[in-house]
Protein backbone atom coordinates (compact mmCIF):
# COMPACT_ATOMS: atom_id res chain seq x y z
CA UNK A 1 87.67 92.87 176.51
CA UNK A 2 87.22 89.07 176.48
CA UNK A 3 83.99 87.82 175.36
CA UNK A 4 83.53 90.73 173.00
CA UNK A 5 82.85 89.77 169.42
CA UNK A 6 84.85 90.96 166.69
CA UNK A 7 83.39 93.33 164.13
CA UNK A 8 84.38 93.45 160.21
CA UNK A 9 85.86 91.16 158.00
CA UNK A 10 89.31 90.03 158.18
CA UNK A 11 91.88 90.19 155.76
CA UNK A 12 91.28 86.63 154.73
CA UNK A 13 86.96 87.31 153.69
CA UNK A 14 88.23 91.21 152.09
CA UNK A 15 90.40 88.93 149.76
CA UNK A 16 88.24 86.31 149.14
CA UNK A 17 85.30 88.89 148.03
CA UNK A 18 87.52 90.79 146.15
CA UNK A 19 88.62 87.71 144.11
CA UNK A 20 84.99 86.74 143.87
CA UNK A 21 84.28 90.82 142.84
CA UNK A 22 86.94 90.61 140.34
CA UNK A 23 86.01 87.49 138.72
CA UNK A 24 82.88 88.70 137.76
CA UNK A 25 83.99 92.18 136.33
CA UNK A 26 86.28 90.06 134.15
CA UNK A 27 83.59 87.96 133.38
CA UNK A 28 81.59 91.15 132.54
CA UNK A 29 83.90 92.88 130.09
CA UNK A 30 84.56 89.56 128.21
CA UNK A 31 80.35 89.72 127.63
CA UNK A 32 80.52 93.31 127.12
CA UNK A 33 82.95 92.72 124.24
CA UNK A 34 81.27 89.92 122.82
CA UNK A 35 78.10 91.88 122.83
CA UNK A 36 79.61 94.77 121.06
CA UNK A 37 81.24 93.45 118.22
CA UNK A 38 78.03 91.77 118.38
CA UNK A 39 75.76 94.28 117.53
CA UNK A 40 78.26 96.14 115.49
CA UNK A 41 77.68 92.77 112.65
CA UNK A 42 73.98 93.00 112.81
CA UNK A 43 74.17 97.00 112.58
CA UNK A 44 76.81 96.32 109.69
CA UNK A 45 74.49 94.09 107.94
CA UNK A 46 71.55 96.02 108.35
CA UNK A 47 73.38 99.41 107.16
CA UNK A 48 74.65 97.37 104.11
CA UNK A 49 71.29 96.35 103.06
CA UNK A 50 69.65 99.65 103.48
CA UNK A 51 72.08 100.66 101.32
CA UNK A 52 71.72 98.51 98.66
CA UNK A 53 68.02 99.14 98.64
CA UNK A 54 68.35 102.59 98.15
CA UNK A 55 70.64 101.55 95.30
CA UNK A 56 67.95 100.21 93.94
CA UNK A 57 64.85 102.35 94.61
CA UNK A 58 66.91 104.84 92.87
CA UNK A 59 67.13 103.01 90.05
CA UNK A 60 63.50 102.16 89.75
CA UNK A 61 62.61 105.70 90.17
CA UNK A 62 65.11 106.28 86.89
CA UNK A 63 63.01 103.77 85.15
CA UNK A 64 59.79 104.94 86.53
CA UNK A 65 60.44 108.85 85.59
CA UNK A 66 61.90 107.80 82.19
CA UNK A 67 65.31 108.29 82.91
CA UNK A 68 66.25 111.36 84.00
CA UNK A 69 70.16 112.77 84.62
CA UNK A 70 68.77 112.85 88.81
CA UNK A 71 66.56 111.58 90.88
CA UNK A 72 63.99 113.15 93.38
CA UNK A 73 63.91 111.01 96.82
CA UNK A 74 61.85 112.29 99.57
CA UNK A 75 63.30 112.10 103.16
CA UNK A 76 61.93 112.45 106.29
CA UNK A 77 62.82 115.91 108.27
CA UNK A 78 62.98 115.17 112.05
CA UNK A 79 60.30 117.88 113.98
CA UNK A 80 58.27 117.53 116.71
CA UNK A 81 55.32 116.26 114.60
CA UNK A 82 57.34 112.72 115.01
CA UNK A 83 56.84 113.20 118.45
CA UNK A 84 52.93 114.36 118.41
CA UNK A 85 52.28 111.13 116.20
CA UNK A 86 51.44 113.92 112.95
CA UNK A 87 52.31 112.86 109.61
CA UNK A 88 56.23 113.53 109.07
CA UNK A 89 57.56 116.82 106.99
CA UNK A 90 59.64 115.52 103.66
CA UNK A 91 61.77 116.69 101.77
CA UNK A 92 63.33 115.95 98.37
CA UNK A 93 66.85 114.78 98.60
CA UNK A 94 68.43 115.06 94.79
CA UNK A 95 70.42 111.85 93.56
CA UNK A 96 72.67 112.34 90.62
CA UNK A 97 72.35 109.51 88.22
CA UNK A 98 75.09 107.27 85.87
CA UNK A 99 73.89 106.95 82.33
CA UNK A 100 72.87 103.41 82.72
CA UNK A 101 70.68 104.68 85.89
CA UNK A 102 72.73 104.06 89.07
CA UNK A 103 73.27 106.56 91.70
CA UNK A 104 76.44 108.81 90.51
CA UNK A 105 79.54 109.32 93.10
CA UNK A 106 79.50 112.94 92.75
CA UNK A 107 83.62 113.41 93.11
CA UNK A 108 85.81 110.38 92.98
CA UNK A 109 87.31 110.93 96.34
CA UNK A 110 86.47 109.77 99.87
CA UNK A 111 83.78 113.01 100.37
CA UNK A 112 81.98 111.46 96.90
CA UNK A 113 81.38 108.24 98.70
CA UNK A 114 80.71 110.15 101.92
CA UNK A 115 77.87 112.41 100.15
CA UNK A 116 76.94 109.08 98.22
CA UNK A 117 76.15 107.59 101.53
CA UNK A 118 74.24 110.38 103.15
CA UNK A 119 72.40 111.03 100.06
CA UNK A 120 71.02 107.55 99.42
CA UNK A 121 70.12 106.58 103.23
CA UNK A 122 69.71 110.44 104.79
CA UNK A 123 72.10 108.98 108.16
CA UNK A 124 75.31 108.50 109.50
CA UNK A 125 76.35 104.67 110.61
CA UNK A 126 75.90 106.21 114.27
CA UNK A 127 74.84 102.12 115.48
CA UNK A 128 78.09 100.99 114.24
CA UNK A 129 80.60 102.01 117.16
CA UNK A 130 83.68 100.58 115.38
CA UNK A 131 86.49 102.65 113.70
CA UNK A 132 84.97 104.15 110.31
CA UNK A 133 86.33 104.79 107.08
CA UNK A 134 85.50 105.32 103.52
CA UNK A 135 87.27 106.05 100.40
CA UNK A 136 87.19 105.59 96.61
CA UNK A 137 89.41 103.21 94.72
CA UNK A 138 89.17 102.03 90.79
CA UNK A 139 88.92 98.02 91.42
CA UNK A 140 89.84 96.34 88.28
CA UNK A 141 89.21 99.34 86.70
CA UNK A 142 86.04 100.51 87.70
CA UNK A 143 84.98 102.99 89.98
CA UNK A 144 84.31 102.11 93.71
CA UNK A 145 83.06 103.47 97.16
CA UNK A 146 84.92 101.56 99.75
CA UNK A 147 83.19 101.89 103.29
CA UNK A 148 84.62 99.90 106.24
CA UNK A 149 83.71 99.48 109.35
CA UNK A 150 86.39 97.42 111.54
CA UNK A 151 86.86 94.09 109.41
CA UNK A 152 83.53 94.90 107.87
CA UNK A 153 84.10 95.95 104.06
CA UNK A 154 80.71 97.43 101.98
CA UNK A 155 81.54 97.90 98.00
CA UNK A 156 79.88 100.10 95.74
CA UNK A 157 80.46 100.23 92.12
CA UNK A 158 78.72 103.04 90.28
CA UNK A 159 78.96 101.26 86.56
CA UNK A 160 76.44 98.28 87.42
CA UNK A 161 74.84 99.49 91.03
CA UNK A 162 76.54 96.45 92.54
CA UNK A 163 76.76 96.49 96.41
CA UNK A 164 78.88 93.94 98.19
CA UNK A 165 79.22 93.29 101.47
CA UNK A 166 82.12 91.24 103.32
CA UNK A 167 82.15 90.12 106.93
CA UNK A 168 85.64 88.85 107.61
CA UNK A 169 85.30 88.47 111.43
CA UNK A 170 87.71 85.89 112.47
C-alpha cells in the first residue's frame, strides 16, 4: 500500500471548515436579526402613517358629507379581477364618528381598538412579525387606543384624532 494517496480530509481540514462553516452561520443570523427588526421599523412606520391618514380622510369625509354620526369608506374586496388587471370590487366599510368628527372606538376595550384598526385601514399588521398587542387606556383622562408592536408604541386618542407614534429602539 505504499505510494497510494490518501483520500478525504483529515480531522485537522473537517475542523478547520467547520470553524470556517460556523463562522459564517453566526455571521448570518446576526444579519438576519438586524434585518428583521429592520423591516419591522419601516413596516411600523409605514402602518402608523396609514393609520393616521385614514384618521384623517375620515374626518374630511365628515366635513365633506356635512357631518354625519358615520362615515361611508369604500374598501377594496380581494377577487380574481385583481389578478385579471379588471377594475377592483368595493365595498363600503361604515366608520362610527365622535361628535367633533373623529373616528369613534366603538367599545372602550382592547376589541374597540382592534375593530378601530381594521375598520380604518381594512388589514391586519401581517408585515410587522414582532409580538402584537393593543388595548385601551384613559391617558390623562382621555380616551386612548394603545397598539404596540415590540418597543414600537402607536397612540390614538378619539377626542382630537391625534395619532402618535414612538420608536424607542435602543
Amino acid at each position: 500500500m505504499i505510494g497510494q494517496s490518501q483520500k478525504g480530509f483529515s480531522l485537522a481540514q473537517f475542523m478547520i471548515v467547520l470553524s470556517i462553516m460556523l463562522m459564517l452561520w453566526t455571521i448570518w443570523l446576526v444579519y438576519l436579526k438586524k434585518t428583521d427588526r429592520e423591516s419591522n421599523t419601516v413596516a411600523f412606520s409605514m402602518a402608523a402613517n396609514q393609520f393616521n391618514e385614514a384618521v384623517h380622510l375620515t374626518h374630511v369625509e365628515w366635513l365633506r358629507q356635512a357631518r354625519p354620526d358615520s362615515v361611508n369608506l369604500l374598501s377594496v374586496v380581494e377577487t380574481k379581477s385583481l389578478e385579471k388587471r379588471q377594475f377592483p370590487q368595493t365595498q363600503p366599510n361604515s366608520i362610527q364618528m365622535t361628535q367633533k368628527g373623529w373616528p369613534k372606538i366603538t367599545s372602550y376595550n382592547a376589541q374597540g381598538c382592534k375593530q378601530l384598526w381594521t375598520d380604518l385601514l381594512d388589514k391586519s399588521t401581517k408585515l410587522i412579525t414582532e409580538k402584537q398587542r393593543h388595548y385601551f387606556e384613559r391617558i390623562k383622562g382621555r380616551a386612548a387606543c394603545v397598539y404596540k408592536y415590540g418597543k414600537k408604541t402607536l397612540l390614538y386618542f378619539e377626542a382630537n384624532g391625534e395619532v402618535m407614534s414612538r420608536l424607542t429602539e435602543e
